[in-house]
Protein backbone atom coordinates (compact mmCIF):
# COMPACT_ATOMS: atom_id res chain seq x y z
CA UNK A 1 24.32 -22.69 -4.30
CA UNK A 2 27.01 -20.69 -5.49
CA UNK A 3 26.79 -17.09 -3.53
CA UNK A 4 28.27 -13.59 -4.88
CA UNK A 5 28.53 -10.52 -2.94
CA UNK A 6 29.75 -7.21 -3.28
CA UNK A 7 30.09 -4.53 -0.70
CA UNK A 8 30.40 -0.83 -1.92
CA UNK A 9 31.78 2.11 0.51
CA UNK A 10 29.87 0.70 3.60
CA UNK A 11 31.21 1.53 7.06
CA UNK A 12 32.87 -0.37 9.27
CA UNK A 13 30.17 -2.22 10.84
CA UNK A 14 28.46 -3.13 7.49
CA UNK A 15 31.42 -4.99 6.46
CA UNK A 16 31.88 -6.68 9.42
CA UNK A 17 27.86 -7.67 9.80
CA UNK A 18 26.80 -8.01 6.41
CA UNK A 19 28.73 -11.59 5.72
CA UNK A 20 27.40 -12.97 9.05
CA UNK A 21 23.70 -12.10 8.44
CA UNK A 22 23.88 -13.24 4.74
CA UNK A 23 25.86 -16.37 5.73
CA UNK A 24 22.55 -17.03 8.08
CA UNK A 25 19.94 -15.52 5.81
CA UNK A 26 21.06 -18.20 2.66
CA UNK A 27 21.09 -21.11 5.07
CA UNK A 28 16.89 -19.98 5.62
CA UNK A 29 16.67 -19.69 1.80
CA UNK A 30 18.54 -22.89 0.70
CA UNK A 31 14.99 -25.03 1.73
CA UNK A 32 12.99 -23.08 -0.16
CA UNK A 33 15.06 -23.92 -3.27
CA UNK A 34 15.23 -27.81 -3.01
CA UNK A 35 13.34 -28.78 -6.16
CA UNK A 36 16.74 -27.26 -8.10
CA UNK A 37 20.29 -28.34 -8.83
CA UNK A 38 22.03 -26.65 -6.02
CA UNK A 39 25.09 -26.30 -8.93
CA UNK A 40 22.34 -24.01 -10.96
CA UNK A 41 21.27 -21.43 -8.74
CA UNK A 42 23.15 -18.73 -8.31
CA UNK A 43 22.80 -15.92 -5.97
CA UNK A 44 24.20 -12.32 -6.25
CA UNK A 45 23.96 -9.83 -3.28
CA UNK A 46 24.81 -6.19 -3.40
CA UNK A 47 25.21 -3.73 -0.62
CA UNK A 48 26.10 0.00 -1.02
CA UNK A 49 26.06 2.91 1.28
CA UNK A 50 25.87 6.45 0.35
CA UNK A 51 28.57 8.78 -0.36
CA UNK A 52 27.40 10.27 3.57
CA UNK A 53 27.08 6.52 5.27
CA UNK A 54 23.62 7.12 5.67
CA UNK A 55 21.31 5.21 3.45
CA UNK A 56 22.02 1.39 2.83
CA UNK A 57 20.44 0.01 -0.36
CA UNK A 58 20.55 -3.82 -0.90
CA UNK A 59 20.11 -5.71 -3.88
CA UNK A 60 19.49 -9.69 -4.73
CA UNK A 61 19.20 -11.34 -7.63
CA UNK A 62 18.82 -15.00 -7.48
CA UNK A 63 19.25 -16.71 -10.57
CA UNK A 64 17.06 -20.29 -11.10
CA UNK A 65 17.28 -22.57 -13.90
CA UNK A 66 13.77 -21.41 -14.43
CA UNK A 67 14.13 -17.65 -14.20
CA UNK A 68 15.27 -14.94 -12.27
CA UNK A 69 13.77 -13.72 -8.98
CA UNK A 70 15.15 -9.99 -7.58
CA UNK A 71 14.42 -7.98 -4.27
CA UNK A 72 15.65 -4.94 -3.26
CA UNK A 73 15.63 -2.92 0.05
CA UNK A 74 16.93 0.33 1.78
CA UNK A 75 17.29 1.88 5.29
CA UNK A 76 19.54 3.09 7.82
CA UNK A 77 20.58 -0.55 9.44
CA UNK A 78 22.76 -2.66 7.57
CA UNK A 79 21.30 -6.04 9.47
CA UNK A 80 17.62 -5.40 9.29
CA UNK A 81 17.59 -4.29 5.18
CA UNK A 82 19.28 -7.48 4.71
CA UNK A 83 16.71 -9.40 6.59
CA UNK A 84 14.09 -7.78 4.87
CA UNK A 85 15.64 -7.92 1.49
CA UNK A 86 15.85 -11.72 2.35
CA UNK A 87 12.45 -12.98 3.42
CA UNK A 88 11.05 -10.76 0.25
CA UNK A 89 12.91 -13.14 -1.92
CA UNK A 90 11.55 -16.31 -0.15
CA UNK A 91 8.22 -14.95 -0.40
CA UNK A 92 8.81 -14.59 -3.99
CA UNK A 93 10.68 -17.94 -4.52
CA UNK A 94 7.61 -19.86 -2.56
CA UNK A 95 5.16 -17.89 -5.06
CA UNK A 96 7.62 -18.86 -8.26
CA UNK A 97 7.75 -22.63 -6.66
CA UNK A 98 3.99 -22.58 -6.52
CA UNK A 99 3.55 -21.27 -10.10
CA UNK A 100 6.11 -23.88 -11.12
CA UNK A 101 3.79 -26.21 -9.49
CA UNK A 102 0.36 -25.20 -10.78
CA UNK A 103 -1.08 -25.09 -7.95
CA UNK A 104 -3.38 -22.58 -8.70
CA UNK A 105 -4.84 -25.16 -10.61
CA UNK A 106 -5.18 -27.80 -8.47
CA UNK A 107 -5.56 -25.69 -5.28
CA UNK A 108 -8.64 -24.45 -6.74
CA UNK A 109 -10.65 -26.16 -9.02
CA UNK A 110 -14.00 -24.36 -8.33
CA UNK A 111 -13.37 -20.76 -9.36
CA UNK A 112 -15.98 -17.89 -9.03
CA UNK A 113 -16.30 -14.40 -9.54
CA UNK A 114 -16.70 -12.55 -6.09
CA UNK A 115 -16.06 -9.47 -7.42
CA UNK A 116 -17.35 -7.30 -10.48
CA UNK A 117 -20.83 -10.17 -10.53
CA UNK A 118 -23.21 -8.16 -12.31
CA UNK A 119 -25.80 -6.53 -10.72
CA UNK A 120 -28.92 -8.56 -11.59
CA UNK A 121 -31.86 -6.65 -13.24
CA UNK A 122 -35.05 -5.95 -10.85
CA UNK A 123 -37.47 -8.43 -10.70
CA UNK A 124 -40.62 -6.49 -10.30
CA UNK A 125 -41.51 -2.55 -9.68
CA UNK A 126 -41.31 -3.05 -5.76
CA UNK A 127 -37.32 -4.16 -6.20
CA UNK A 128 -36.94 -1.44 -8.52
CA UNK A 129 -38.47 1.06 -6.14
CA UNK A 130 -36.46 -0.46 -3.82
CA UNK A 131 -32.95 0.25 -5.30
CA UNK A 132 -34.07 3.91 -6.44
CA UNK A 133 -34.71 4.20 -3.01
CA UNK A 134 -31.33 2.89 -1.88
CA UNK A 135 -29.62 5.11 -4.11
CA UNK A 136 -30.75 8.32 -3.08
CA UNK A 137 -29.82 7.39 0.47
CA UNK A 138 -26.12 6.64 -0.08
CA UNK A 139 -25.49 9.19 -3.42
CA UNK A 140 -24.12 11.96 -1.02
CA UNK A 141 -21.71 9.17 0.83
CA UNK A 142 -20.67 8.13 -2.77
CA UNK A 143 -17.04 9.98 -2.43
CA UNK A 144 -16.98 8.85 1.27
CA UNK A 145 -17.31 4.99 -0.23
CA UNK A 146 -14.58 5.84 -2.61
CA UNK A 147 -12.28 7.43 -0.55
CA UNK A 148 -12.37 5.38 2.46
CA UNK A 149 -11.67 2.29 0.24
CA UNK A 150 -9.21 4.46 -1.97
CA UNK A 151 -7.06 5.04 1.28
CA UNK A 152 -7.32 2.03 2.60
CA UNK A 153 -6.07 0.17 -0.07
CA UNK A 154 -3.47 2.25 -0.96
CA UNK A 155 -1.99 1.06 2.39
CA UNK A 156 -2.54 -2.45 2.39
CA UNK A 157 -0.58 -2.36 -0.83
CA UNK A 158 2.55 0.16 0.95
CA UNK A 159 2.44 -2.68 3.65
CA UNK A 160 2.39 -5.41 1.52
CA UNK A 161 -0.44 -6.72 3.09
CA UNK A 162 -2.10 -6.90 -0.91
CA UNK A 163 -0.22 -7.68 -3.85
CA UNK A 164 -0.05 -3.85 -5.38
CA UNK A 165 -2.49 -3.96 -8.36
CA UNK A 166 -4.57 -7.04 -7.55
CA UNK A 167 -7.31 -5.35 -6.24
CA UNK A 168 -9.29 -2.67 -7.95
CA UNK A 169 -10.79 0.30 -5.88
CA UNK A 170 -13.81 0.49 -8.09
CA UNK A 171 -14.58 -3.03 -8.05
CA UNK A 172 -14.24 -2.96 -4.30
CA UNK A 173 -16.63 0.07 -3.92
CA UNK A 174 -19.34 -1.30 -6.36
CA UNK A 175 -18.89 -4.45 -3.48
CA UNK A 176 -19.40 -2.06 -0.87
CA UNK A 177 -22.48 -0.96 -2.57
CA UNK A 178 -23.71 -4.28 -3.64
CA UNK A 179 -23.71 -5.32 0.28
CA UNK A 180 -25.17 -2.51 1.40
CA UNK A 181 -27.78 -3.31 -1.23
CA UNK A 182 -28.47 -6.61 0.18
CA UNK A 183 -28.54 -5.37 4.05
CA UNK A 184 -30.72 -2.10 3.45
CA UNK A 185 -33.13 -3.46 5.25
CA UNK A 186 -31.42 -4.57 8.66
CA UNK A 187 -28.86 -1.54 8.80
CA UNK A 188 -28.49 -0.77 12.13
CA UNK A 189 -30.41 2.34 12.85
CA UNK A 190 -27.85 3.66 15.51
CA UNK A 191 -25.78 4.68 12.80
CA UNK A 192 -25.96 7.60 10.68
CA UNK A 193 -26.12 6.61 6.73
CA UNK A 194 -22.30 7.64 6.04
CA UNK A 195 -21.60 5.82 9.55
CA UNK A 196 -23.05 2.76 8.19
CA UNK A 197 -21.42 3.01 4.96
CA UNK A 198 -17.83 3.80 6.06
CA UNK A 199 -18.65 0.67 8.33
CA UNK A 200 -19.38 -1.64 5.39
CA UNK A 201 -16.02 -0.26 3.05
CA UNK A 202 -13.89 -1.91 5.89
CA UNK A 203 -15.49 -5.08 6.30
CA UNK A 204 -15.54 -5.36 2.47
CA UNK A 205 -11.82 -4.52 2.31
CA UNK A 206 -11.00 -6.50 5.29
CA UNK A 207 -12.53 -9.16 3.46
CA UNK A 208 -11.36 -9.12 0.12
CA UNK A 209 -7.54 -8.69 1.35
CA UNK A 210 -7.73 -11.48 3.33
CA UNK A 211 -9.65 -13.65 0.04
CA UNK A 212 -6.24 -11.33 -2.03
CA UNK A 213 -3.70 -13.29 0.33
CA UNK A 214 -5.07 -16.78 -0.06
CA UNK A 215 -4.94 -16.47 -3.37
CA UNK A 216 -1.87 -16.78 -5.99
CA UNK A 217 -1.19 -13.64 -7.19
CA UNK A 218 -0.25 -14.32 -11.22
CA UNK A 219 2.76 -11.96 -10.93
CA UNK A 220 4.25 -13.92 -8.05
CA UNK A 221 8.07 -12.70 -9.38
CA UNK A 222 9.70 -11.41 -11.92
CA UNK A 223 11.35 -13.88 -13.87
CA UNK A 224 11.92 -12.01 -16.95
CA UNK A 225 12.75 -8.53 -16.51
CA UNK A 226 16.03 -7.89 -15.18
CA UNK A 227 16.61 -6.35 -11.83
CA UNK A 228 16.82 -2.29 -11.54
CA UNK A 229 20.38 -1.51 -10.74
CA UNK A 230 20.65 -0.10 -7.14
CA UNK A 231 20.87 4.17 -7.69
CA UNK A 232 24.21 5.80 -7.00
CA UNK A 233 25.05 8.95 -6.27
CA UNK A 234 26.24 11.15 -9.28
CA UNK A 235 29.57 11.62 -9.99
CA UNK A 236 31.54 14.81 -10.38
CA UNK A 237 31.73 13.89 -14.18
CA UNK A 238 27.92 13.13 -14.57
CA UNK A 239 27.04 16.70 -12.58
CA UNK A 240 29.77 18.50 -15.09
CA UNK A 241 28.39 17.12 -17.97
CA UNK A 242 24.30 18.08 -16.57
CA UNK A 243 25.73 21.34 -16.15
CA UNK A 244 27.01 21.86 -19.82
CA UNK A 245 23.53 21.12 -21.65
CA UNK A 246 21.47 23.20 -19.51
CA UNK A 247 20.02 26.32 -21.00
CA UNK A 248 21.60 29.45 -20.50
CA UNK A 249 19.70 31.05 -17.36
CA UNK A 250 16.81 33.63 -18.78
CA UNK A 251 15.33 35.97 -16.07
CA UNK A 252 11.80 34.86 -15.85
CA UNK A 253 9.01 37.41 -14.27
CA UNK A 254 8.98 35.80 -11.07
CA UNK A 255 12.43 36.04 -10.57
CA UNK A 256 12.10 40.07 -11.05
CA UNK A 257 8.87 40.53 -8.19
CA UNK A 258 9.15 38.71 -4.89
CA UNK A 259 6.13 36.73 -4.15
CA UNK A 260 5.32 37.45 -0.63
CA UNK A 261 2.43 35.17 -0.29
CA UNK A 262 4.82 32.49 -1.50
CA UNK A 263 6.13 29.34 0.86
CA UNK A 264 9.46 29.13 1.08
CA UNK A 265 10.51 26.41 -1.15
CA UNK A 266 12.95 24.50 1.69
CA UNK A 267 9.79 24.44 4.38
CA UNK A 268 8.01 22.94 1.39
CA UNK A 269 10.86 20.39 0.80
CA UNK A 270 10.65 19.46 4.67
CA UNK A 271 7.00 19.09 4.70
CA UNK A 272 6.38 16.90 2.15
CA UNK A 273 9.81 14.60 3.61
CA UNK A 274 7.45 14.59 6.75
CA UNK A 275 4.39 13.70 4.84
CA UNK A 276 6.30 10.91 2.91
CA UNK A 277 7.64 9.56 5.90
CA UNK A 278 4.69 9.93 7.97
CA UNK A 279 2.13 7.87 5.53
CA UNK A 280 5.23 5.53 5.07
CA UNK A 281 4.95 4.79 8.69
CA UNK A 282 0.68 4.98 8.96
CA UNK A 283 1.08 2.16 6.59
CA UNK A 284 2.62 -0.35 8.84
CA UNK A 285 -0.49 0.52 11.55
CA UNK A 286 -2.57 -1.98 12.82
CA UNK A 287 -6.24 -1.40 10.58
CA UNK A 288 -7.86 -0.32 13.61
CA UNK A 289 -5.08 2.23 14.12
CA UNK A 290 -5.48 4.23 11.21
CA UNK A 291 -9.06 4.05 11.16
CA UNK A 292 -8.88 5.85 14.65
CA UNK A 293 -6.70 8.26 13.72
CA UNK A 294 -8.06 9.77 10.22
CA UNK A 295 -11.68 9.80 11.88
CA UNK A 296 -10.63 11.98 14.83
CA UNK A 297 -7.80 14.49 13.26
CA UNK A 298 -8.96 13.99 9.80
CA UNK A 299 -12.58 13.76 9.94
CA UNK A 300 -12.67 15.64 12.98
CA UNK A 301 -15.07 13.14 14.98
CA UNK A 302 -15.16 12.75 18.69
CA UNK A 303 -13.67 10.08 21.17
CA UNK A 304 -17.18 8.95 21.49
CA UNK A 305 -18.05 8.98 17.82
CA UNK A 306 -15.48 6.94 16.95
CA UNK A 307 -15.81 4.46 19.54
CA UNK A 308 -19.39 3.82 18.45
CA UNK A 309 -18.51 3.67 14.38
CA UNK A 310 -15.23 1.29 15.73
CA UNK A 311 -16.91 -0.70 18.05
CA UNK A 312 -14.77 -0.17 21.24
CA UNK A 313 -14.83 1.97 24.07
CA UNK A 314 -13.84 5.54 24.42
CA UNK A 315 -10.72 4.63 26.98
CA UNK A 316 -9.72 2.10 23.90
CA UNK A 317 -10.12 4.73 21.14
CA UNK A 318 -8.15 6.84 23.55
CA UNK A 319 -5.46 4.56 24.27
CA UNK A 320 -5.04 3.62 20.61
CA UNK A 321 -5.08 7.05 19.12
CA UNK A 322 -2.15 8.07 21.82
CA UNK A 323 -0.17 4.93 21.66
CA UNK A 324 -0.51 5.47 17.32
CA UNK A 325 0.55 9.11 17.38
CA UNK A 326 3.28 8.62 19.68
CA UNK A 327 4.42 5.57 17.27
CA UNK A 328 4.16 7.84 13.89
CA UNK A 329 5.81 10.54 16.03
CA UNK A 330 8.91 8.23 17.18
CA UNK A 331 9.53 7.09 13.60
CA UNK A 332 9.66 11.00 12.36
CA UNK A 333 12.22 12.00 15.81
CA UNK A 334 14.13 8.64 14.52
CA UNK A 335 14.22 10.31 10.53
CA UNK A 336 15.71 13.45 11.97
CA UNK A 337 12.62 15.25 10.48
CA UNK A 338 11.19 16.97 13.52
CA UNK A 339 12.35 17.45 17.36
CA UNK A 340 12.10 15.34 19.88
CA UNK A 341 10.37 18.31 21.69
CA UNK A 342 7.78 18.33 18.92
CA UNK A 343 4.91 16.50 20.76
CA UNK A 344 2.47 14.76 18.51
CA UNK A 345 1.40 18.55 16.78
CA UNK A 346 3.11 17.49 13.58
CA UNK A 347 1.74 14.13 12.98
CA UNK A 348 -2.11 15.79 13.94
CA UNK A 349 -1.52 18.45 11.68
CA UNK A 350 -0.41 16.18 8.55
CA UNK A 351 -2.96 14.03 8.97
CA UNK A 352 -5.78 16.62 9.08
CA UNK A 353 -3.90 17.83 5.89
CA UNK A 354 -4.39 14.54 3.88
CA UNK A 355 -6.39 15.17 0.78
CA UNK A 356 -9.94 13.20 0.06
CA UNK A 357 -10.89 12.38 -3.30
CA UNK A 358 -14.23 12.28 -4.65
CA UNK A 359 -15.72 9.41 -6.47
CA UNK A 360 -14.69 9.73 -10.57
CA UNK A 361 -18.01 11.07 -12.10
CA UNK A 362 -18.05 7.74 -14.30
CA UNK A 363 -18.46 5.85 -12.01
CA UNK A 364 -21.00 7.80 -10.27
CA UNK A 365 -22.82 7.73 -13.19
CA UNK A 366 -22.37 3.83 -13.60
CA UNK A 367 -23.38 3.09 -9.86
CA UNK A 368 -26.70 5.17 -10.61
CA UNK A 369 -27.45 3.52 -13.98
CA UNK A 370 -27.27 0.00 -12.43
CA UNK A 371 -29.23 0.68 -9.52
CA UNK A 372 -31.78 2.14 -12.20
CA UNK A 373 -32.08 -1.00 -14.09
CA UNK A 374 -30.26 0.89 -17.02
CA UNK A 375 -26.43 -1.31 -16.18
CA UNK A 376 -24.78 -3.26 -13.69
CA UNK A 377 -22.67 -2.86 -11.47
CA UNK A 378 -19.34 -4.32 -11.36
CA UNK A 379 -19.31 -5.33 -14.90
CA UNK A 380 -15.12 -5.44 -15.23
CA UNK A 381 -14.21 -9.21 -15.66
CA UNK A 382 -11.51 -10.43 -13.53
CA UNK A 383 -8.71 -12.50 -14.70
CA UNK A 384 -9.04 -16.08 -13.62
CA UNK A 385 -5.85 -16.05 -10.97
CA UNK A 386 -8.30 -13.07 -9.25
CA UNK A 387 -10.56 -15.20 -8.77
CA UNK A 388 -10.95 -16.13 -4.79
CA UNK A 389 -11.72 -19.64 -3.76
CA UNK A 390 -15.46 -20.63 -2.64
């Protein structure tokens, strides 16, 4: 395997580091490739630093006789973007390999639908009473279903834990619905209806990630589109020539009457660098992490109503919630974005500041036709490589 690299203005350490770690990282990768010519695959790596030797960005493009694979990474740490950038590109090679190899097909020859089966019509009035009945118990934890599946999707996909797009928050929340359908009877009457509920999106999730990951995802890599080149900071020349097409500057009203309500616009700047960082860092949580923290500082519930909704004890929920907020609050300190003196205040407060969407009202009105008899539920047909083996 032929390699190429190219090191732009990093510091001293990078360039002595980077050749050692890639010189290891391509001996890990080189078994991964064995079904191809070893005088056909190519691999280029790039490493820059900012103009301020802060951020590293990291780029690799591997080129295969059947394609091209690219990965990119960035961070502070020359050695550990490398070694992420790395094992993202065996991941994808493996899935490319495995594409290659159909196994998809062969893996799987009994396929099924586990998500978006329709809803099957009621069978006599009794059902039918049934499911009205079920509906008006859960339609006021509706936007509760759909935001506690929203969120927690949206970080199994920042983790990596799901392949981002592969799973679909509605089709997920009409399975949240669809099991509490089929378990109205035995919920357990210790819980509260939006208790129960909440309970159900996370063993739904929990269980359709883990169904995501043992499937093949059908965009593994990307073989076709060429890799993003890695961003740069502007030159002198590029700011000159921004500078010469803008607009001439026109007084506008609010530059004539201070706005004393106003934020200041740099407090807003740092805030939203904390929040960035911050849900950056919630994503890499354990599950049971995050779930503790949003229900006490964001939902406001107590040690003991969380323990019962979690399942643990009150010295757990304790214990987790302290060791998570101190973690969140180390990566922030580490950022430079608040003091080491700061105590957890900042982390509490952003969290309690996260915004909850309700349910779209099409979907609302879906959900209640289908439990009506009028439509069904979970109607959108998956594409075959979404559908989980048996």
């Amino acid at each position: 395997m032929e390699v190429i690299r190219a090191f732009r203005n990093l510091d001293r350490h990078g360039q002595q580091r980077a050749p050692e770690v890639i010189e290891e990282e391509v001996r890990q990768l080189e078994p991964h490739l064995v079904r191809f010519r070893e005088d056909l695959v190519r691999l280029e790596v790039v490493a820059s630093q900012t103009r301020g030797k802060t951020r590293i960005q990291v780029s690799l493009r591997l080129q295969l006789p059947s394609g091209v694979i690219a990965a990119q990474e960035e961070g502070f740490v020359i050695e550990p973007v490398l070694r992420k950038a790395f094992a993202d590109l065996r991941q994808r090679v493996d899935r490319h390999v495995a594409r290659l190899k159909h196994e998809s097909e062969y893996k799987r020859p009994a396929r099924r639908r586990r998500i978006g089966a329709p809803l099957p019509p009621a069978w006599d009035a009794a059902e039918a009473d049934r499911r009205q009945l079920f509906f008006d118990l859960i339609e006021d934890h509706l936007d509760t279903i759909y935001d506690t599946v929203r969120r927690e999707l949206t970080y199994l996909e920042c983790s990596g834990s799901v392949p981002a797009g592969y799973l679909s928050v509605g089709d997920i929340v009409d399975a949240t619905i669809l099991n509490g359908l089929n378990r109205f009877e035995r919920r357990p009457t210790e819980f509260s209806v939006r208790d129960w509920l909440t309970q159900l999106a996370f063993e739904t999730v929990e269980a359709e990630a883990q169904a995501a990951r043992r499937a093949v995802p059908e965009d593994a890599a990307s073989i076709e589109a060429e890799p993003e080149a890695p961003a740069e900071d502007p030159t002198e020349a590029d700011q000159a020539m921004f500078e010469f097409y803008q607009p001439d500057e026109v007084l506008m009203l609010e530059d004539l009457i201070a706005d004393d309500g106003g934020t200041d616009p740099e407090t807003e700047v740092d805030r939203h660098d904390i929040a960035m960082a911050l849900h950056r860092a919630i994503a890499d949580l354990a599950p049971v992490e995050r779930r503790v923290l949003y229900r006490m500082y964001l939902e406001d519930a107590t040690i003991a109503e969380t323990a019962h909704l979690l399942g643990l004890t009150e010295a757990e929920v304790l214990k987790i919630a302290e060791n998570a907020a101190e973690t969140l609050r180390g990566t922030l300190v580490e950022a430079g974005l608040i003091g080491e003196a700061s105590g957890r205040a900042p982390v509490e407060r952003e969290i309690a500041r996260t915004q909850c969407l309700p349910q779209p009202v099409e979907d609302r009105r879906r959900v209640a036709a289908a439990l009506a008899g009028a439509e069904t539920i979970g109607t959108t047909e998956l594409k075959p490589e979404q559908e989980m083996d048996q």
